[in-house]
Protein backbone atom coordinates (compact mmCIF):
# COMPACT_ATOMS: atom_id res chain seq x y z
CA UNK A 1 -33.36 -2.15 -13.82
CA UNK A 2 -31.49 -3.57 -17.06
CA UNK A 3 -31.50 0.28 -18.07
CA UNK A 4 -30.00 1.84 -15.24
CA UNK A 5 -27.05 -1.07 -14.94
CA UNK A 6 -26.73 -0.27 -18.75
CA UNK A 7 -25.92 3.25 -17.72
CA UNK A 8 -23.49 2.69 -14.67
CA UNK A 9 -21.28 0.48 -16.70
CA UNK A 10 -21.40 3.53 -19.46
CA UNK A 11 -20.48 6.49 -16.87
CA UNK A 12 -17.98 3.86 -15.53
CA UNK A 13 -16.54 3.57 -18.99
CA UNK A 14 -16.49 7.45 -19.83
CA UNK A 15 -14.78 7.75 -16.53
CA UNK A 16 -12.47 5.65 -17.50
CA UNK A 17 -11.63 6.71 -20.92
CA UNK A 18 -11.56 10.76 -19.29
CA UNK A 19 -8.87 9.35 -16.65
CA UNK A 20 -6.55 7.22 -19.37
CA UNK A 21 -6.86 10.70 -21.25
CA UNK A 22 -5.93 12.99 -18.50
CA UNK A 23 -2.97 10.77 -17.56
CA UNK A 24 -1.62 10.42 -21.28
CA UNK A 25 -1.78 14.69 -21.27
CA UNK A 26 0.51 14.53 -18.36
CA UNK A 27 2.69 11.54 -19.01
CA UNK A 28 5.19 10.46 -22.00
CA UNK A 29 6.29 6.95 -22.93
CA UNK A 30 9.33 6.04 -22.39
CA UNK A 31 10.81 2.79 -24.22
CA UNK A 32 14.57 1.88 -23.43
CA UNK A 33 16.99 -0.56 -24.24
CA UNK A 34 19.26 -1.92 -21.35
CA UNK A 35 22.39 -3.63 -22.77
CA UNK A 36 23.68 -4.84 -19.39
CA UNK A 37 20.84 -6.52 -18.67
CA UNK A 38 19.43 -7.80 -22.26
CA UNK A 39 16.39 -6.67 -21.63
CA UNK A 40 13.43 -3.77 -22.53
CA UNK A 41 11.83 -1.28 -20.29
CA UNK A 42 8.57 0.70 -21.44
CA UNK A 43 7.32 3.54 -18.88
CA UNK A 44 5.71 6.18 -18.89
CA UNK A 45 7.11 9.53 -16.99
CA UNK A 46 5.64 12.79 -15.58
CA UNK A 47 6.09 15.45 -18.78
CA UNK A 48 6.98 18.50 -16.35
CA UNK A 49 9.57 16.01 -14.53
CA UNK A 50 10.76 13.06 -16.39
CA UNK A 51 12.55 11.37 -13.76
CA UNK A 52 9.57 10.22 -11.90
CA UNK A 53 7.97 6.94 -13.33
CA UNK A 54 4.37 7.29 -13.14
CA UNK A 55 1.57 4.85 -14.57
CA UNK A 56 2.42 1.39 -15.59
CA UNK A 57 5.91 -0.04 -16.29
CA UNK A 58 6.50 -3.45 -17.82
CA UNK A 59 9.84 -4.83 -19.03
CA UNK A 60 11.17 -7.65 -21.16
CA UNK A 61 14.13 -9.64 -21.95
CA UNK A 62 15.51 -10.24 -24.92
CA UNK A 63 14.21 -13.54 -25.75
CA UNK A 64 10.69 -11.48 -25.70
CA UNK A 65 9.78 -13.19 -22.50
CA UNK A 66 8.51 -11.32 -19.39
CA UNK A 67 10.68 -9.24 -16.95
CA UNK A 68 8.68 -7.44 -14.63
CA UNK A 69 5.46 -5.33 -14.92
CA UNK A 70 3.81 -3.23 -12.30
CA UNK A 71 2.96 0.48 -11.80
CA UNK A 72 4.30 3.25 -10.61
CA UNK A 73 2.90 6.59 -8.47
CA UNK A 74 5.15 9.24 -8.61
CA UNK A 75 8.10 7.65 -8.95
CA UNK A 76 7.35 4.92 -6.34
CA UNK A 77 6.14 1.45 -6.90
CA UNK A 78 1.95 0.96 -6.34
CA UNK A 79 -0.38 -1.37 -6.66
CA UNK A 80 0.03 -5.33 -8.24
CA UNK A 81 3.79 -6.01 -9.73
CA UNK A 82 5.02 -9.60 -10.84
CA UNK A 83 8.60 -10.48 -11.70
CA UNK A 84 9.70 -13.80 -13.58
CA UNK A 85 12.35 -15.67 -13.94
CA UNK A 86 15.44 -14.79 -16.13
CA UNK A 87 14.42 -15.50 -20.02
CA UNK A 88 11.28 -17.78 -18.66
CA UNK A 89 7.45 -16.89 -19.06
CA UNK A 90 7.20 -17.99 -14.97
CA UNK A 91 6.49 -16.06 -12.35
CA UNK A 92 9.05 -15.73 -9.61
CA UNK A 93 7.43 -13.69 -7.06
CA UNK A 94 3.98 -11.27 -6.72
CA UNK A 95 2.49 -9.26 -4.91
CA UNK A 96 1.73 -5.54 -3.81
CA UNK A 97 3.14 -2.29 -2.92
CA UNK A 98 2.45 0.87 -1.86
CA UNK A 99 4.43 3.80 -1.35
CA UNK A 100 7.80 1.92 -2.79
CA UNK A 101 7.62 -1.06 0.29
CA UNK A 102 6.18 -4.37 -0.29
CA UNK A 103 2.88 -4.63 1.30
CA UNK A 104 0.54 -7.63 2.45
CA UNK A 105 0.90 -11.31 1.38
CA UNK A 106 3.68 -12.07 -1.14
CA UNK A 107 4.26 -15.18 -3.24
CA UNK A 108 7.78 -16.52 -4.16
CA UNK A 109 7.97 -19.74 -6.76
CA UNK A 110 10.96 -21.57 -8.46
CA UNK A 111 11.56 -21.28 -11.90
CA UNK A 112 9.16 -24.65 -12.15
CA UNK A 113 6.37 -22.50 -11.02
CA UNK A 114 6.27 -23.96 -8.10
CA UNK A 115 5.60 -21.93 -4.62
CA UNK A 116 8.58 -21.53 -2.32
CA UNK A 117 8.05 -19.01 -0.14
CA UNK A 118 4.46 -17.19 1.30
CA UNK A 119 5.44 -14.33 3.11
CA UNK A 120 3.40 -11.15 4.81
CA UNK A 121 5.66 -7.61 4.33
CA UNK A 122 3.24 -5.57 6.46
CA UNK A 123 3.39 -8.57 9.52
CA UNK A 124 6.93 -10.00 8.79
CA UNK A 125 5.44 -13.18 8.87
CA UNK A 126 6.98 -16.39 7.26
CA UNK A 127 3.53 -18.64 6.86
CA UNK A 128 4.97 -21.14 4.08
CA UNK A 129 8.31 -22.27 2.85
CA UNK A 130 9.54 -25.50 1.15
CA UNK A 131 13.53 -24.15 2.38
CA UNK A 132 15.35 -27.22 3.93
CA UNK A 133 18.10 -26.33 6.50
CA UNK A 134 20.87 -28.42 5.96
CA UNK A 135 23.13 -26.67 8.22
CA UNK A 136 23.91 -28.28 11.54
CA UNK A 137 24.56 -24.99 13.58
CA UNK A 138 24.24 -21.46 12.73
CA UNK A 139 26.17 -18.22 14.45
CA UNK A 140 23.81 -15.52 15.62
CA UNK A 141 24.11 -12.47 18.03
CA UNK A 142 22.32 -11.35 21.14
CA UNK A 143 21.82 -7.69 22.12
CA UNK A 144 21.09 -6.09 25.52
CA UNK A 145 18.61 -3.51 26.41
CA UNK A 146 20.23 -0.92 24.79
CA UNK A 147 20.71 -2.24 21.67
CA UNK A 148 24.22 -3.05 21.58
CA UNK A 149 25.52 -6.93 20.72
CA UNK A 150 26.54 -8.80 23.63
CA UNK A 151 26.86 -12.05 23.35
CA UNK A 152 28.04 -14.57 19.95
CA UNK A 153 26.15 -18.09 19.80
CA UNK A 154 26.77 -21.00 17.26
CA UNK A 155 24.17 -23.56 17.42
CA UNK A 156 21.09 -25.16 16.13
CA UNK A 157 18.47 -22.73 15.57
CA UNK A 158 14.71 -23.17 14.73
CA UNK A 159 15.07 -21.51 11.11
CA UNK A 160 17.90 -19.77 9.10
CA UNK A 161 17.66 -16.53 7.35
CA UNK A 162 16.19 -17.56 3.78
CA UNK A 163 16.45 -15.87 0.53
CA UNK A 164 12.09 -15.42 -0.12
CA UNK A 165 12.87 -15.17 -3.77
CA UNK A 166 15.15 -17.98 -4.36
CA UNK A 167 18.91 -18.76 -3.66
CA UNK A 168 19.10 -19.11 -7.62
CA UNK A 169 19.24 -15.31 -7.94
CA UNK A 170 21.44 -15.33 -5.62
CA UNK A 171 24.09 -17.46 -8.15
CA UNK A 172 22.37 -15.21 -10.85
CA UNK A 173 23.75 -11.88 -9.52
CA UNK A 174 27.06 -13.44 -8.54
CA UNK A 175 27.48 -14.56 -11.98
CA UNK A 176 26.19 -11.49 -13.62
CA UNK A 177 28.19 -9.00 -12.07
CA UNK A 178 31.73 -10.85 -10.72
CA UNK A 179 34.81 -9.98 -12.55
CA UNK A 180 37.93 -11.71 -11.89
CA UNK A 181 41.17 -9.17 -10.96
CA UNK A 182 43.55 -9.35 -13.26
CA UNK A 183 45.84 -9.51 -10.41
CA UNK A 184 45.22 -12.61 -9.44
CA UNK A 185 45.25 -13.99 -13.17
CA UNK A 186 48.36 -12.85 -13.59
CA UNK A 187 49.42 -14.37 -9.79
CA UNK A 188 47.67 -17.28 -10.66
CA UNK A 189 45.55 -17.29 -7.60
CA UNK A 190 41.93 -19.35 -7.19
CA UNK A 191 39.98 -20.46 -4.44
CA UNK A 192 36.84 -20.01 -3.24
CA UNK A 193 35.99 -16.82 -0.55
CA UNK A 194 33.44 -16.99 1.95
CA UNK A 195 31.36 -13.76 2.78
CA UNK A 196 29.54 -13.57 5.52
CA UNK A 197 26.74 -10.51 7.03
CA UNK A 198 24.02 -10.97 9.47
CA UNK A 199 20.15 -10.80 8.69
CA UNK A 200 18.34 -8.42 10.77
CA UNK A 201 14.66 -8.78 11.87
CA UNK A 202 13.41 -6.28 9.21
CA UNK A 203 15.43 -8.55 6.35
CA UNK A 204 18.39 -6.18 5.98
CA UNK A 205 21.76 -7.24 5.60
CA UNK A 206 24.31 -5.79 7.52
CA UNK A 207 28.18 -6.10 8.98
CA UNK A 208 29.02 -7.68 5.79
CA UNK A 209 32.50 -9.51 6.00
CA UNK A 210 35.46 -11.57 4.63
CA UNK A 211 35.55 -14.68 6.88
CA UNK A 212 37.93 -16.43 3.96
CA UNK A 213 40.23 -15.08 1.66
CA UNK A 214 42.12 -15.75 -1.07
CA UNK A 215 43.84 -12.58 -1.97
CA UNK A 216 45.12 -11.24 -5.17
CA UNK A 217 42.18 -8.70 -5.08
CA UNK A 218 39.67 -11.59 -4.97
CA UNK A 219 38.19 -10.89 -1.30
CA UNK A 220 37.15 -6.88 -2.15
CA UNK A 221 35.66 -8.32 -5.57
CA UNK A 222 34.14 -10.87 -3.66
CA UNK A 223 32.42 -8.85 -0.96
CA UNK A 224 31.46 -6.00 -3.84
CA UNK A 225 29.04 -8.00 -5.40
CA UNK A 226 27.58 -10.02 -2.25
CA UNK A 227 26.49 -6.14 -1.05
CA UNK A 228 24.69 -5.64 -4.97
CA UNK A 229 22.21 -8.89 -3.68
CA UNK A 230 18.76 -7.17 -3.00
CA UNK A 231 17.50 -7.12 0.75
CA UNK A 232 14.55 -10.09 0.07
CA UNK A 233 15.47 -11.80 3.17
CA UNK A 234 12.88 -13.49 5.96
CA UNK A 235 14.67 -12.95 9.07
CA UNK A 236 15.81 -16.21 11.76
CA UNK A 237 13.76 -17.79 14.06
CA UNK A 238 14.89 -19.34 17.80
CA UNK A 239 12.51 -20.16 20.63
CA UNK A 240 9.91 -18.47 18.96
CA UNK A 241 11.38 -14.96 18.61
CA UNK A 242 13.52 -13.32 15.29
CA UNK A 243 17.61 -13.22 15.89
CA UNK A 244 20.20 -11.95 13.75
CA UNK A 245 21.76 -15.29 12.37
CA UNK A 246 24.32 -14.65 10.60
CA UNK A 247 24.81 -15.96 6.25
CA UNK A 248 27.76 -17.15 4.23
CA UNK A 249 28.38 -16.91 0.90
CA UNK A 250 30.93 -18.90 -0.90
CA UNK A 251 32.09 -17.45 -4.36
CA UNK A 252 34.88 -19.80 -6.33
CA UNK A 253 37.48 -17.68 -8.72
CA UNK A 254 38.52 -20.83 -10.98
CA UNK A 255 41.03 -20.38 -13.84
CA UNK A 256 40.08 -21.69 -17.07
């Protein structure tokens, strides 16, 4: 019996090794430096096309401490990927795709390591979060049987939209990306501008809008970078069904 395990495990590693080989004949490693984001990606990409990703894919920052690592198949993401958190060792969300969508039962922490948000892609189910709503009403929108938005609401609703990997990244990609117009530097303007877009049931945000201004060119920067935050959203809840409740974003242009 010890003799024929001893012989699985050695066709299983042969198999393995003739794989890893036939996958390095048709893929190259690709190593790349991103400036903008201070950070290190290593891929590997199809040698007759290299634009498709295919096989595994890590990244790091610059600090040498994880990015993101996961696989690709074909130039879509497959199988286990984890991302941390910016310039920390910790994990800030994992879990599993297939075909380029998030599948099954994801995990979301805080850059403590601790959980935030459990949340199942292929049932668009919510079944943990630690979010606290401090909000005392929220707008959200009805629709009729064709589809079409017929009636506004503001009130309290079971659950908000909430941000599964963390309203941190949120700040993060605000602060990354916004660039104060020189127009209103040289007009002296500063204020803060309030964006607001509605969550849909599938966790897409849509109708994105200024619902404050400030001017000076401060609204359009304003509303260009809350369309660059990722659709990671789980979607309201009211009397037991999903709405489209609408989120606001305030972004402050201060003068130094």
């Amino acid at each position: 019996m010890h003799i024929f395990s001893c012989v699985k495990h050695l066709l299983l590693i042969v198999l393995a090794l003739i794989l890893n080989n036939s996958l390095a004949q048709r893929t190259k490693r690709v190593v790349v430096d991103d400036y903008d984001l201070f950070a290190r990606h290593e891929y590997y990409v199809l040698r007759k096309d290299k634009s498709v990703k295919h096989g595994r894919y890590t990244s790091v920052w610059v600090n040498g401490s994880p990015r993101q690592e996961g696989y690709y198949n074909y130039g879509k993401k497959d199988s286990l990927w984890v991302y941390y958190h910016l310039m920390k060792p910790i994990v800030n969300s994992r879990g599993l795709y297939k075909d380029g969508n998030k599948i099954g039962v994801w995990e979301y922490f805080d850059d403590k390591g601790k959980i935030m948000n459990r949340y199942d892609h292929s049932l668009n189910y919510l079944s943990y979060t630690n979010f606290v709503d401090t909000a005392k009403t929220h707008l959200y929108r009805l629709k009729d049987s064709l589809g079409f938005i017929d009636t506004l609401i503001q009130s309290k609703i079971d659950r908000p939209p909430i941000y599964l990997v963390g309203e941190q990244i949120i700040f993060q990609i605000i602060q990354n990306h916004i660039i104060y117009p020189q127009k209103a530097i040289g007009q002296n303007i500063y204020g803060t501008v309030r964006i607001g877009f509605f969550v849909t049931a599938d966790g897409k945000a849509i109708d994105h809008e200024i619902i404050k201004g400030i001017g000076g060119g401060c609204d359009e920067e304003a509303l260009r970078v809350v369309k660059l935050i990722p659709d990671e959203w789980s979607p309201a809840i009211h009397k037991g069904r999903i709405i489209e409740a609408r989120v606001v974003i305030p972004i402050t242009f201060q003068l130094n």
